[in-house]
PDB file of N, CA and C in Angstrom:
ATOM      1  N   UNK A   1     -12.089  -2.236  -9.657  1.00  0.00           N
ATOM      2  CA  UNK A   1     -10.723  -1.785  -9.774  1.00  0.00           C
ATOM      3  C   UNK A   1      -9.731  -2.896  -9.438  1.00  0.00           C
ATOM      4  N   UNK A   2      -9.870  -3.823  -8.575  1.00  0.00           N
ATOM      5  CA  UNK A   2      -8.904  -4.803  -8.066  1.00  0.00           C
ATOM      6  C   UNK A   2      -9.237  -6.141  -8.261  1.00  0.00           C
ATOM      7  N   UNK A   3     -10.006  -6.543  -9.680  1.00  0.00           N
ATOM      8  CA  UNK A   3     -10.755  -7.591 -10.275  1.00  0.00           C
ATOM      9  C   UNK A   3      -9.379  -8.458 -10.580  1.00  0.00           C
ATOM     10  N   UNK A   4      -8.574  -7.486 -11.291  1.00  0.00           N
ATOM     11  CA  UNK A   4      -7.024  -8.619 -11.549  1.00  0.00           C
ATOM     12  C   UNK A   4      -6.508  -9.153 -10.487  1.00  0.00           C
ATOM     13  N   UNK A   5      -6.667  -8.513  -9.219  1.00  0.00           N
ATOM     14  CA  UNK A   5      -5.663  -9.542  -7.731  1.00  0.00           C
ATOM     15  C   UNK A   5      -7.279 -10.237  -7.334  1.00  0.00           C
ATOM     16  N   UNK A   6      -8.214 -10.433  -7.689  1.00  0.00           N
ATOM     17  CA  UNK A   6      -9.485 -10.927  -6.621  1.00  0.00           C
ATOM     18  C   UNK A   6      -8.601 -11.985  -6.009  1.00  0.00           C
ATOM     19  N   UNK A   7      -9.387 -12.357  -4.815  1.00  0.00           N
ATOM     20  CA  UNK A   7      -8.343 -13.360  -3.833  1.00  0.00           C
ATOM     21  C   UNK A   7      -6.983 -13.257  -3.470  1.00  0.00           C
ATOM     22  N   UNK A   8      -6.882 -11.756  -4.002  1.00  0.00           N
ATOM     23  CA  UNK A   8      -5.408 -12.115  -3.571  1.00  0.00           C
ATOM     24  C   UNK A   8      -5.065 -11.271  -2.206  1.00  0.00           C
ATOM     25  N   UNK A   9      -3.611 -11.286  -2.341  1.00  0.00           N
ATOM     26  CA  UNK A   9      -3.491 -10.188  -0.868  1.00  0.00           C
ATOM     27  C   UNK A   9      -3.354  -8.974  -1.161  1.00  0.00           C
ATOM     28  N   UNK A  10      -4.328  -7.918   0.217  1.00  0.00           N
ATOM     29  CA  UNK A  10      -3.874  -6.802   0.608  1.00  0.00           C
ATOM     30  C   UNK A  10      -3.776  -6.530   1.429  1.00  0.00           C
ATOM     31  N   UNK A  11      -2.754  -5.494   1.906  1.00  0.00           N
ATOM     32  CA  UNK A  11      -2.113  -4.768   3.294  1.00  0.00           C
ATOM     33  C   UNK A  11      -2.375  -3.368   3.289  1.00  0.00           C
ATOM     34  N   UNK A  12      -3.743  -3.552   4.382  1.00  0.00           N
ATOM     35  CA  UNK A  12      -4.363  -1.866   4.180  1.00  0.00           C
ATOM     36  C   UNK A  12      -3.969  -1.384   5.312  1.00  0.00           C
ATOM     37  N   UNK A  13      -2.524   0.141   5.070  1.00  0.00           N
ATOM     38  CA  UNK A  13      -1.836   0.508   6.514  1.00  0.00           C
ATOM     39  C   UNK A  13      -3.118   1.803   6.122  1.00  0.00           C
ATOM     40  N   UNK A  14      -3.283   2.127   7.415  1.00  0.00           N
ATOM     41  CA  UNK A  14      -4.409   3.411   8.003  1.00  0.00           C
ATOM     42  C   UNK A  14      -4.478   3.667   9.297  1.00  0.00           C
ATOM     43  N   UNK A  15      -3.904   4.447  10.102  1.00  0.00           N
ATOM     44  CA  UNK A  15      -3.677   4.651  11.145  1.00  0.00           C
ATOM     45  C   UNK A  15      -4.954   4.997  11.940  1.00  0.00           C
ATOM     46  N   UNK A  16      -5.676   5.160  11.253  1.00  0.00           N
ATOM     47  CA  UNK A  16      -7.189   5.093  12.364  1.00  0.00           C
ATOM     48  C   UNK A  16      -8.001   4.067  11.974  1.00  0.00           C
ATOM     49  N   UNK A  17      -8.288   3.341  12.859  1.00  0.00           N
ATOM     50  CA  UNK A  17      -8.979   1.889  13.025  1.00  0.00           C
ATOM     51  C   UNK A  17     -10.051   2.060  12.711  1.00  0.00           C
ATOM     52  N   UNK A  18     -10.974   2.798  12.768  1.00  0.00           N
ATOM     53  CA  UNK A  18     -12.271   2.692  12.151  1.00  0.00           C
ATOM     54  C   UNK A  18     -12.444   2.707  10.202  1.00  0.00           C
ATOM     55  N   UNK A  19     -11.566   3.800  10.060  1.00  0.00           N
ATOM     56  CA  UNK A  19     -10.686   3.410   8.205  1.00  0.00           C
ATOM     57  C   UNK A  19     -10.926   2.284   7.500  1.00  0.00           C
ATOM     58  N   UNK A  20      -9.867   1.729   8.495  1.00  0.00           N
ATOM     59  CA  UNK A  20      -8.800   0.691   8.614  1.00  0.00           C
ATOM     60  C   UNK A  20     -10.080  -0.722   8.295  1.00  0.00           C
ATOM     61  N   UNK A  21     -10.868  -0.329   9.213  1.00  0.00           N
ATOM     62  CA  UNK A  21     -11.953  -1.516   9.545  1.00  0.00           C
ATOM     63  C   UNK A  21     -12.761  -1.353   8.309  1.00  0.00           C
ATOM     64  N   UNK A  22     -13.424  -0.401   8.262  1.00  0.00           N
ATOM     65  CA  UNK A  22     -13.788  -0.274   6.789  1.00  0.00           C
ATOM     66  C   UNK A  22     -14.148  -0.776   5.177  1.00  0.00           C
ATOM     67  N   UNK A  23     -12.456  -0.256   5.095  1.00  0.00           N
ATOM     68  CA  UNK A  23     -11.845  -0.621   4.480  1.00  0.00           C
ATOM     69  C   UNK A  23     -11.572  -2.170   4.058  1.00  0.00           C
ATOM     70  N   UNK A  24     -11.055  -2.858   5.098  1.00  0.00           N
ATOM     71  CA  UNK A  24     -10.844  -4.188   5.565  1.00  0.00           C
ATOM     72  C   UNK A  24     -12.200  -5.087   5.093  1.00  0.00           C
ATOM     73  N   UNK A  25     -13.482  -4.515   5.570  1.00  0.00           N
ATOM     74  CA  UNK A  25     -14.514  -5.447   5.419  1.00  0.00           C
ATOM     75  C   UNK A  25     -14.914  -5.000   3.510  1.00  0.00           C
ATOM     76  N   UNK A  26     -14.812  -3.999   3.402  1.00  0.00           N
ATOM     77  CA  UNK A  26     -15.355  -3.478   1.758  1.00  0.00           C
ATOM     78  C   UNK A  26     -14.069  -4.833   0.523  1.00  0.00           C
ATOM     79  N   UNK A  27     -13.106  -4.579   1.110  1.00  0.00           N
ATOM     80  CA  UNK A  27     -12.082  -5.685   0.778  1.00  0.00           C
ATOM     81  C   UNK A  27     -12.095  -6.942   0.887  1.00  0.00           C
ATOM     82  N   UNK A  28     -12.621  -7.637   1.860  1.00  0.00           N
ATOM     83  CA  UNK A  28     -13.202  -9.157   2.180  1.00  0.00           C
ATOM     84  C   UNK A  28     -14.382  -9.205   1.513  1.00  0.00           C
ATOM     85  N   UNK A  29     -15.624  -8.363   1.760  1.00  0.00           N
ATOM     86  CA  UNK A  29     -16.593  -8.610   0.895  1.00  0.00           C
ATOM     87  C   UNK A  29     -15.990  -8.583  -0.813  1.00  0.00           C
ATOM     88  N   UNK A  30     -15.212  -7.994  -1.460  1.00  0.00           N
ATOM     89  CA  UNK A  30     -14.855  -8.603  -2.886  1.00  0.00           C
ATOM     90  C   UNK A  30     -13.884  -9.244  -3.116  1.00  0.00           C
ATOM     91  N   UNK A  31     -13.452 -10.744  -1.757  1.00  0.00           N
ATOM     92  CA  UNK A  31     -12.963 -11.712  -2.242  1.00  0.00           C
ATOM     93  C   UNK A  31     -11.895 -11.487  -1.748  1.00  0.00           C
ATOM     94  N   UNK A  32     -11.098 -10.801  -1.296  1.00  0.00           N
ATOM     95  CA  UNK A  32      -9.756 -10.655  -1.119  1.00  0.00           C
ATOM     96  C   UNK A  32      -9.194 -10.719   0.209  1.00  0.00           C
ATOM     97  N   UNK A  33      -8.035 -11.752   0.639  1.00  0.00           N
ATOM     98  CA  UNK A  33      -7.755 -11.820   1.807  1.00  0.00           C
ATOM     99  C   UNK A  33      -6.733 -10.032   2.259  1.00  0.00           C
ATOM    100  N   UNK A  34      -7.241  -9.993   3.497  1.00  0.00           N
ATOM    101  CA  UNK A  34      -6.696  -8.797   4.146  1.00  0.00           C
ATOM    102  C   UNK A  34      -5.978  -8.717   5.175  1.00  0.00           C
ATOM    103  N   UNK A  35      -5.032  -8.160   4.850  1.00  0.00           N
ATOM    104  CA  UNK A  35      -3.996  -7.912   6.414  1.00  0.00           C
ATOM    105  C   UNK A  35      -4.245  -6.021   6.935  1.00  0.00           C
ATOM    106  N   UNK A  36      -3.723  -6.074   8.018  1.00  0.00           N
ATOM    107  CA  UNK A  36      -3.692  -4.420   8.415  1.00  0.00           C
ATOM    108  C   UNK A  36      -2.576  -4.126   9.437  1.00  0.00           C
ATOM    109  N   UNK A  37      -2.346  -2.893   9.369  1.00  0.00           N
ATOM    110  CA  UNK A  37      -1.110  -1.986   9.598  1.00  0.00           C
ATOM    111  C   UNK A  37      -1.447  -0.629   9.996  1.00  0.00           C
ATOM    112  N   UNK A  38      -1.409  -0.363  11.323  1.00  0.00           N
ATOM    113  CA  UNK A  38      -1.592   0.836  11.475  1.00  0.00           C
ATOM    114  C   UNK A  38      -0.627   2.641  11.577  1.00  0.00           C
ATOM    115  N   UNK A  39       0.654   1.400  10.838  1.00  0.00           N
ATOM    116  CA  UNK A  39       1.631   2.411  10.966  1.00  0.00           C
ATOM    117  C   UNK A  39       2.591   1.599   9.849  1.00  0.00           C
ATOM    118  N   UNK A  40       3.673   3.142   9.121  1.00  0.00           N
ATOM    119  CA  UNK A  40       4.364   2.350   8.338  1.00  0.00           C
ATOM    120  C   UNK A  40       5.677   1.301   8.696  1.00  0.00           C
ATOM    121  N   UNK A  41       5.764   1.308   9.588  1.00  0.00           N
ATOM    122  CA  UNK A  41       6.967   0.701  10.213  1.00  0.00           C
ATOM    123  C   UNK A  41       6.210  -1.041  10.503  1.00  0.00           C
ATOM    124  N   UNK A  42       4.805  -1.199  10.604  1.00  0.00           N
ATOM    125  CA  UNK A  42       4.688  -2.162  10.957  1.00  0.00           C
ATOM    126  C   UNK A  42       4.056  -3.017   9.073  1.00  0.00           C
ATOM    127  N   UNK A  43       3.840  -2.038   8.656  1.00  0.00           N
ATOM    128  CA  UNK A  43       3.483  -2.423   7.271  1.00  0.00           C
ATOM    129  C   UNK A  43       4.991  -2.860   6.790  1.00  0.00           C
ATOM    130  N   UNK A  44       5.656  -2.305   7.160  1.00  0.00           N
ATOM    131  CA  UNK A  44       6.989  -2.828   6.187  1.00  0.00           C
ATOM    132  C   UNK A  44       7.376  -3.886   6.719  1.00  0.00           C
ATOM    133  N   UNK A  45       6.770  -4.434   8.281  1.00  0.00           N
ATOM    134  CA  UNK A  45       7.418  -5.410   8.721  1.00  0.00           C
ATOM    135  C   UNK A  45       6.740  -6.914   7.817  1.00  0.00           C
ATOM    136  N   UNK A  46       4.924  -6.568   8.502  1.00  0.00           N
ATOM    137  CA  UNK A  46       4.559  -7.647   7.354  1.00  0.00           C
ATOM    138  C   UNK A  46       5.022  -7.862   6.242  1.00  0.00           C
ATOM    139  N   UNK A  47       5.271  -6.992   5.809  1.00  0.00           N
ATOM    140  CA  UNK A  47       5.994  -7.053   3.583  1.00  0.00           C
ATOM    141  C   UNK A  47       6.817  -7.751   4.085  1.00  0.00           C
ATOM    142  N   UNK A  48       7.834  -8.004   5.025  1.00  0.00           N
ATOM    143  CA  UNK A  48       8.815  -8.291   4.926  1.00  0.00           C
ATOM    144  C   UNK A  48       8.408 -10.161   5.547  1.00  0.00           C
ATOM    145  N   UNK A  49       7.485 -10.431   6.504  1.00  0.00           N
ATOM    146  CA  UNK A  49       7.670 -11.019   6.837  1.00  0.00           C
ATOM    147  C   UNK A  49       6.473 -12.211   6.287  1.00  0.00           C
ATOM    148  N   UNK A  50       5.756 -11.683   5.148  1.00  0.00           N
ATOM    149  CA  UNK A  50       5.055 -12.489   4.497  1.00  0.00           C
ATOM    150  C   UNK A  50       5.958 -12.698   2.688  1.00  0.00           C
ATOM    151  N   UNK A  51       7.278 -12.227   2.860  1.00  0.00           N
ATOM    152  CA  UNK A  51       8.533 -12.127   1.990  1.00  0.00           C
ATOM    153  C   UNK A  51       7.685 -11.513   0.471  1.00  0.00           C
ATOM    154  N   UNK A  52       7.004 -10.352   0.548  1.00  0.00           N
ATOM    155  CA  UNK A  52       6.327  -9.958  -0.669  1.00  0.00           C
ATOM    156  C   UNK A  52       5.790 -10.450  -1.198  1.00  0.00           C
ATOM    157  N   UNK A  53       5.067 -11.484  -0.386  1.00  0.00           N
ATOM    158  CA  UNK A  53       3.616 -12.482  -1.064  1.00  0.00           C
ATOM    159  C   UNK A  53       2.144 -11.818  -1.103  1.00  0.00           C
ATOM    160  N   UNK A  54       2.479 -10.550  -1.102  1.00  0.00           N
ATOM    161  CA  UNK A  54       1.124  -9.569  -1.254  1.00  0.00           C
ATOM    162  C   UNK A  54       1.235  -8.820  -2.278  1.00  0.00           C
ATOM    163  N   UNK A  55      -0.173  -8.824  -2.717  1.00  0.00           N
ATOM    164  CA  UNK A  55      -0.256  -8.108  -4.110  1.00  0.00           C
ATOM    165  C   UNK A  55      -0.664  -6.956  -4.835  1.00  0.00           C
ATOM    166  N   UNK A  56      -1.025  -5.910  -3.442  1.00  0.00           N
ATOM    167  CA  UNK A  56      -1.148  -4.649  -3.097  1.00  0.00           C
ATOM    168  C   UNK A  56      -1.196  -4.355  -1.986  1.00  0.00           C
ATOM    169  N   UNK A  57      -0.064  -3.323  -1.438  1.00  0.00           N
ATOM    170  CA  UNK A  57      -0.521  -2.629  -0.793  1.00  0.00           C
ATOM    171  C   UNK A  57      -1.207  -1.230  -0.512  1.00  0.00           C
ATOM    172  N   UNK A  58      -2.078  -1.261   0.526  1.00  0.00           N
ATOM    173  CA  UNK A  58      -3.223   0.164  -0.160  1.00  0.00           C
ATOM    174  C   UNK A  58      -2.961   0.929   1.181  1.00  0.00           C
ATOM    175  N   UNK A  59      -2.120   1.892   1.148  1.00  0.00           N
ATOM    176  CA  UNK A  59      -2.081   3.042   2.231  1.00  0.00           C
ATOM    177  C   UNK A  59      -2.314   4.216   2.334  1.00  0.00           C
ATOM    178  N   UNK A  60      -2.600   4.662   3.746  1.00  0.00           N
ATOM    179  CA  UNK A  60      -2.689   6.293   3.743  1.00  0.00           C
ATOM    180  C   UNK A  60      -1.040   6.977   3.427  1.00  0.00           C
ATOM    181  N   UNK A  61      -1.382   7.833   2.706  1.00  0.00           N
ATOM    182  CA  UNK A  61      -0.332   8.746   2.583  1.00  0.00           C
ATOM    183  C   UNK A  61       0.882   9.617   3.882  1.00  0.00           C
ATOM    184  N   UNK A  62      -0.388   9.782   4.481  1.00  0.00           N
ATOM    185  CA  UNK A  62       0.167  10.520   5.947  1.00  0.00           C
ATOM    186  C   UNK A  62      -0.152   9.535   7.071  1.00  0.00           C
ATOM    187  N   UNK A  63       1.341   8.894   7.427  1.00  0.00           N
ATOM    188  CA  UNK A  63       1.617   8.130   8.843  1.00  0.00           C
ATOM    189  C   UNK A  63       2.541   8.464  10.482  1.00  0.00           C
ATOM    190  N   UNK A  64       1.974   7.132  10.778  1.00  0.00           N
ATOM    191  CA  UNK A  64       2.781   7.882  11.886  1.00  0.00           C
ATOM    192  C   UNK A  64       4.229   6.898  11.931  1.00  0.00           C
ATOM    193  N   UNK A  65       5.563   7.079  12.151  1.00  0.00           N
ATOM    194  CA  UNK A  65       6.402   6.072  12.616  1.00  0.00           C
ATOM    195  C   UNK A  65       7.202   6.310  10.952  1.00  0.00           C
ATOM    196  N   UNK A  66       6.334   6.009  10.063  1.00  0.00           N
ATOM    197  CA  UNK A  66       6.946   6.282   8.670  1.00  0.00           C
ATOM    198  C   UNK A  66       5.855   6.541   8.080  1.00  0.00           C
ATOM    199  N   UNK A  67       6.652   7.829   6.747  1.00  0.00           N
ATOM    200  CA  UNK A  67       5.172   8.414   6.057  1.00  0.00           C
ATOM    201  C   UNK A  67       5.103   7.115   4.465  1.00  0.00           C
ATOM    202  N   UNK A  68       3.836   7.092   4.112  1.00  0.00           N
ATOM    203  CA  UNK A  68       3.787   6.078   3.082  1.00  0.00           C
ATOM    204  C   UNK A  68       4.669   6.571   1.991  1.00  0.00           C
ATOM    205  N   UNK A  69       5.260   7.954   1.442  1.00  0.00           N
ATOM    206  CA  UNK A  69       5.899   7.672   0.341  1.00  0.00           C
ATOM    207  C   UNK A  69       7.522   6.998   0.863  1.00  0.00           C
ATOM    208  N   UNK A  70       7.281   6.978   2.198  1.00  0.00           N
ATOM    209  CA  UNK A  70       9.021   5.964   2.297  1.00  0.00           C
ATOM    210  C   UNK A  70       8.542   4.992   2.431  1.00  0.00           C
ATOM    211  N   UNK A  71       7.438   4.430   3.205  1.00  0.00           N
ATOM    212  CA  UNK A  71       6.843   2.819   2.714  1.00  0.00           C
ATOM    213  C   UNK A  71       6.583   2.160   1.687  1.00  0.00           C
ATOM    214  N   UNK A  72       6.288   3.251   0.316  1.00  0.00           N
ATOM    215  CA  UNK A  72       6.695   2.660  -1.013  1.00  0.00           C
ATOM    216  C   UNK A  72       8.009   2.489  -1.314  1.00  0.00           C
ATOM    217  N   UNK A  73       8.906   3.490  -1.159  1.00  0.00           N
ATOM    218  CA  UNK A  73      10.081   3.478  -1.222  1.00  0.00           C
ATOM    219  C   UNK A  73      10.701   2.407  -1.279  1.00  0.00           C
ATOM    220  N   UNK A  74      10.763   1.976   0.575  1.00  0.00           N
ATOM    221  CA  UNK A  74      11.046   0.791   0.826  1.00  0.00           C
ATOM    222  C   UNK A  74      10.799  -0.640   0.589  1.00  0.00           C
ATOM    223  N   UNK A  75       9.309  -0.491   0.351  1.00  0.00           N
ATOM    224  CA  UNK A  75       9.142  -1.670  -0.238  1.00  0.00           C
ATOM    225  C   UNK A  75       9.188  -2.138  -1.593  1.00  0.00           C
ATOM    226  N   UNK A  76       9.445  -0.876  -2.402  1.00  0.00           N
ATOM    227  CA  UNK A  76       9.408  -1.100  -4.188  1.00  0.00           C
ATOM    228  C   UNK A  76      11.446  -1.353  -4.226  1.00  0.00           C
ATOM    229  N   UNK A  77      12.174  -0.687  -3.210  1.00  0.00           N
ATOM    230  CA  UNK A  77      13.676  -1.392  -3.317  1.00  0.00           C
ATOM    231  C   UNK A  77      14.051  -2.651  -2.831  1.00  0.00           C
ATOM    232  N   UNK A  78      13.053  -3.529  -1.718  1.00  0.00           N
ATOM    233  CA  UNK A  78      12.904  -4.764  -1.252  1.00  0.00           C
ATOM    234  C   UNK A  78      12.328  -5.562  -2.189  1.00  0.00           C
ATOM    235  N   UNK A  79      10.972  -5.412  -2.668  1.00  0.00           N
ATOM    236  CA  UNK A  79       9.995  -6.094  -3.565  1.00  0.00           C
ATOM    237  C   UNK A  79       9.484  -5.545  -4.333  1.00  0.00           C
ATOM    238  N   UNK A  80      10.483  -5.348  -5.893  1.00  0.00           N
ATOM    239  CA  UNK A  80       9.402  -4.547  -6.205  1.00  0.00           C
ATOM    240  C   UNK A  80       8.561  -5.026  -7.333  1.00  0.00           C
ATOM    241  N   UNK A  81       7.748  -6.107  -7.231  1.00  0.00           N
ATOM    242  CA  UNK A  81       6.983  -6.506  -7.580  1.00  0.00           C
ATOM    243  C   UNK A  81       5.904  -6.482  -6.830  1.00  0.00           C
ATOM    244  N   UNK A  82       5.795  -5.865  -5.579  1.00  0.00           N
ATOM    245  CA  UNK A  82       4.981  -5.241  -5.132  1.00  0.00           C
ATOM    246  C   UNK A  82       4.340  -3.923  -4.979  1.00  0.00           C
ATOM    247  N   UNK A  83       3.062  -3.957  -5.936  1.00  0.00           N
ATOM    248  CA  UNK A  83       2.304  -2.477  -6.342  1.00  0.00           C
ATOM    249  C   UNK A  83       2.236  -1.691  -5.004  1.00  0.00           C
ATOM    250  N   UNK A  84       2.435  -0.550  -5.001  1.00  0.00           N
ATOM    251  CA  UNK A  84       2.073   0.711  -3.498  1.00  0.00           C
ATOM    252  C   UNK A  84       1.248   1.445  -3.954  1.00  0.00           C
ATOM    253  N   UNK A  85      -0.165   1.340  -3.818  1.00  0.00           N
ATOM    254  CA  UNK A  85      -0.946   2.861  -4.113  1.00  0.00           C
ATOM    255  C   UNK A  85      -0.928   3.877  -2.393  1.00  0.00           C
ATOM    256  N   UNK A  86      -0.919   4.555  -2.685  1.00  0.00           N
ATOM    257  CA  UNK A  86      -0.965   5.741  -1.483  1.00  0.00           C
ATOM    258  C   UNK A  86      -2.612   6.499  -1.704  1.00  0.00           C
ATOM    259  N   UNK A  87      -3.017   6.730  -0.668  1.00  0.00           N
ATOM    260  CA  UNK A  87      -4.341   7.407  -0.827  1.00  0.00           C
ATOM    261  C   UNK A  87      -4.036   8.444   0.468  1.00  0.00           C
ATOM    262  N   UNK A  88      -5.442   9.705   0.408  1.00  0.00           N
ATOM    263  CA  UNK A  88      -5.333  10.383   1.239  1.00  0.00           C
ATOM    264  C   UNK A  88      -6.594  11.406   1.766  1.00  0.00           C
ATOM    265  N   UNK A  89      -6.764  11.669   2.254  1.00  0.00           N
ATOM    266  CA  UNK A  89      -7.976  12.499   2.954  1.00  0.00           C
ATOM    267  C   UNK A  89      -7.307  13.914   2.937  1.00  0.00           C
ATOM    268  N   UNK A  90      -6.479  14.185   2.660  1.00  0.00           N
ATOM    269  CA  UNK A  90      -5.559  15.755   3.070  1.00  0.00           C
ATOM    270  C   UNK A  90      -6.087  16.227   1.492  1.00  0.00           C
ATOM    271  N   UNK A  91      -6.425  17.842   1.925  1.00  0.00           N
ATOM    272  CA  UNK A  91      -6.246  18.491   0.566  1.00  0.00           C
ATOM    273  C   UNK A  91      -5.103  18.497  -0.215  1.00  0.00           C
ATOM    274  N   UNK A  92      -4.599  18.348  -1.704  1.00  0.00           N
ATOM    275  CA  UNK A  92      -3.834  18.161  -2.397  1.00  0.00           C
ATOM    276  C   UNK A  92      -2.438  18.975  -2.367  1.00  0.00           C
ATOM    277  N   UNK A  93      -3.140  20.410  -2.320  1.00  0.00           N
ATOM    278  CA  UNK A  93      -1.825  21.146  -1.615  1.00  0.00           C
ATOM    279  C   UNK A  93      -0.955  20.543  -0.958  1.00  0.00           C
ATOM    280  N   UNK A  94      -1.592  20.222   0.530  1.00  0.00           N
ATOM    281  CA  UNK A  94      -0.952  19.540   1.617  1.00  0.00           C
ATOM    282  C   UNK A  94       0.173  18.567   1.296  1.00  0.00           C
ATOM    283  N   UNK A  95      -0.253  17.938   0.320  1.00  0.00           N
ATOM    284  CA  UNK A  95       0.647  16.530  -0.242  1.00  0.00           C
ATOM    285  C   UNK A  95       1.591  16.754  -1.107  1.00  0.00           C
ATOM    286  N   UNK A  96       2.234  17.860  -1.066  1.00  0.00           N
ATOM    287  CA  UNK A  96       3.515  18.210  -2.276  1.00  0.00           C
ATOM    288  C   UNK A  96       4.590  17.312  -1.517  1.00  0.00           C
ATOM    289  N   UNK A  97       4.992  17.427  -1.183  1.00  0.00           N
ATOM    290  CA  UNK A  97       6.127  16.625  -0.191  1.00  0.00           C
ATOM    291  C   UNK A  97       5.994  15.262  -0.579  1.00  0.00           C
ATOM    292  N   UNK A  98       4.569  14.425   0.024  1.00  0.00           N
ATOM    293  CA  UNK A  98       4.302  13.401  -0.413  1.00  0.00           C
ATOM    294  C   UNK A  98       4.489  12.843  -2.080  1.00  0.00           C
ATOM    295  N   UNK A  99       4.170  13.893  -2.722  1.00  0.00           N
ATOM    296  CA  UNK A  99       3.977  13.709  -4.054  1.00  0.00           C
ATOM    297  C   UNK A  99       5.567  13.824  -4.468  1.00  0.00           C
ATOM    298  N   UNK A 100       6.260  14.540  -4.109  1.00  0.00           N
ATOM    299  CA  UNK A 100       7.305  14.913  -4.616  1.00  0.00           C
ATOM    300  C   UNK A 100       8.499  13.409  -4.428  1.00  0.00           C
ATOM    301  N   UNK A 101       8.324  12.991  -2.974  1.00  0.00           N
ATOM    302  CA  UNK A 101       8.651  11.263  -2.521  1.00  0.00           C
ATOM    303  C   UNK A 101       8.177  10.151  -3.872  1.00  0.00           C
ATOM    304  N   UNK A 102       6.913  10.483  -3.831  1.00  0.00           N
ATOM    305  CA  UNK A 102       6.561   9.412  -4.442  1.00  0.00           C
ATOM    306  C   UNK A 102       6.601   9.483  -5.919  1.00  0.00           C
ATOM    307  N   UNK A 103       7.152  10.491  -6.734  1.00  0.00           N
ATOM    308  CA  UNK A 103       7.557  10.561  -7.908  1.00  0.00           C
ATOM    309  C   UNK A 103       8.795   9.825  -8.253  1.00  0.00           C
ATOM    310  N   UNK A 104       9.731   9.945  -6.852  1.00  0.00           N
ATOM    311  CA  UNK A 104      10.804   9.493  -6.848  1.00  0.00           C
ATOM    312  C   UNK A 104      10.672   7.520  -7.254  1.00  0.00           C
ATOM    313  N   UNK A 105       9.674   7.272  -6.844  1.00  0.00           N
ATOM    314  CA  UNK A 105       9.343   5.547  -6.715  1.00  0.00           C
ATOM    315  C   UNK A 105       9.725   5.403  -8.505  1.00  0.00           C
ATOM    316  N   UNK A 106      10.066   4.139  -8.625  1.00  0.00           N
ATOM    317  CA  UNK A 106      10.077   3.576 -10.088  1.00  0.00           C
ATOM    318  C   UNK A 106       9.185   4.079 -11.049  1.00  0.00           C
ATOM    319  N   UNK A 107       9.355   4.692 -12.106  1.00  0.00           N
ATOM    320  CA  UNK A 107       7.582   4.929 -13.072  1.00  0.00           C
ATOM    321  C   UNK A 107       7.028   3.798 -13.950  1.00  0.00           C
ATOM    322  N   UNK A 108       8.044   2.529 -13.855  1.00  0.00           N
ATOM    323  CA  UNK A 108       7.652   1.456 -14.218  1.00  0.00           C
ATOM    324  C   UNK A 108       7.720   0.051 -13.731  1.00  0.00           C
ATOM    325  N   UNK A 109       7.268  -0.999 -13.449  1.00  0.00           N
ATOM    326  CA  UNK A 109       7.475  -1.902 -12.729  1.00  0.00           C
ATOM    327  C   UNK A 109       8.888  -2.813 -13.479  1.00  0.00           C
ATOM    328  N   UNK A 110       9.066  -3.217 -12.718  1.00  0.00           N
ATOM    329  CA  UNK A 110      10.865  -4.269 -13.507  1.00  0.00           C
ATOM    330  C   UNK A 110       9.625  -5.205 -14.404  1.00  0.00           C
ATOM    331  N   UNK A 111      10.620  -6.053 -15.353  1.00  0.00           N
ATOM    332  CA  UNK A 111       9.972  -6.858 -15.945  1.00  0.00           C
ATOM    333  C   UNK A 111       9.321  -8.313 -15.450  1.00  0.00           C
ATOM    334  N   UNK A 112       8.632  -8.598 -15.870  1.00  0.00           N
ATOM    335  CA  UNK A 112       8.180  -9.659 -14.791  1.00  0.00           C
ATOM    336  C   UNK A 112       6.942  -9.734 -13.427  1.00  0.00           C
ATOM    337  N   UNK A 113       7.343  -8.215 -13.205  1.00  0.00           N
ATOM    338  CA  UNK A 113       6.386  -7.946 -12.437  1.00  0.00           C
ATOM    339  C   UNK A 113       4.638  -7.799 -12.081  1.00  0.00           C
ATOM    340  N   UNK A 114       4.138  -8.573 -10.977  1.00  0.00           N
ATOM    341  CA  UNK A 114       2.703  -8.655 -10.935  1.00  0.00           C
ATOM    342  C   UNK A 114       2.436  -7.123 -10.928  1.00  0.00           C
ATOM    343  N   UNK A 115       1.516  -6.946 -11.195  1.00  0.00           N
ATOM    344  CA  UNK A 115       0.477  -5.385 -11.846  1.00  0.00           C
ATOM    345  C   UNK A 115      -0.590  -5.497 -11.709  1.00  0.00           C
ATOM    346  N   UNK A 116      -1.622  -5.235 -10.917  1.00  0.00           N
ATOM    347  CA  UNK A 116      -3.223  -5.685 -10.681  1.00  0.00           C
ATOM    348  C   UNK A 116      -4.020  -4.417 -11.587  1.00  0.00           C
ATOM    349  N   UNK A 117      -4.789  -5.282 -12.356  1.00  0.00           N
ATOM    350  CA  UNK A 117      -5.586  -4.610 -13.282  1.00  0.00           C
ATOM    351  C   UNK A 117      -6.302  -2.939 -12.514  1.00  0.00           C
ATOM    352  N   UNK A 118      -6.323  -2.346 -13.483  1.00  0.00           N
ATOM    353  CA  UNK A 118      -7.094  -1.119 -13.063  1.00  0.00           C
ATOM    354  C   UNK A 118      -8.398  -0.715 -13.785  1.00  0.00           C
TER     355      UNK A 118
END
């Protein structure tokens, strides 16, 4: 799935560290440097402070501090050449809210913009 960014960056926010860790190593083993975030407030800080030199970020949906559809939010009106997938462990129901946020995000990237193969 993430053959178009190989080597590149991701910022996996997941508020439980074992996830998080996971995650992190399944991601290094196919090549790709990794950062982590266990909350959205600190994910938006990296975006901000690696100035959107990452080329996905891959988060849980449900956070603590900020929920990920305002961490896309925020970061697709800062950078938005930076992709946000949201993922989630909650039954689907649960995520109307979420879903309803994250409809709001762009439905297309600006022109120009990096897009990692799917």
């Amino acid at each position: 799935m993430l053959d178009g960014i190989r080597g590149g960056i991701i910022l996996v926010v997941v508020d439980e560290a074992p996830v998080r860790a996971r995650l992190r190593r399944q991601l290094l083993d196919g090549g790709h440097t990794v950062l982590g975030a266990g909350n959205g407030v600190e994910a938006l800080h990296l975006v901000r402070r690696w100035n959107g030199a990452i080329d996905l970020v891959l988060s849980d949906a449900v956070l603590p501090r900020m929920p990920g559809a305002e961490l896309a939010s925020r970061v697709g009106a800062e950078f938005p050449g930076v992709p946000v997938l949201l993922m989630s462990g909650f039954d689907p129901a649960q995520l109307d809210q979420v879903v309803a946020l994250a409809l709001q995000y762009p439905a297309s990237p600006p022109a120009g913009a990096r897009t990692p193969a799917v």
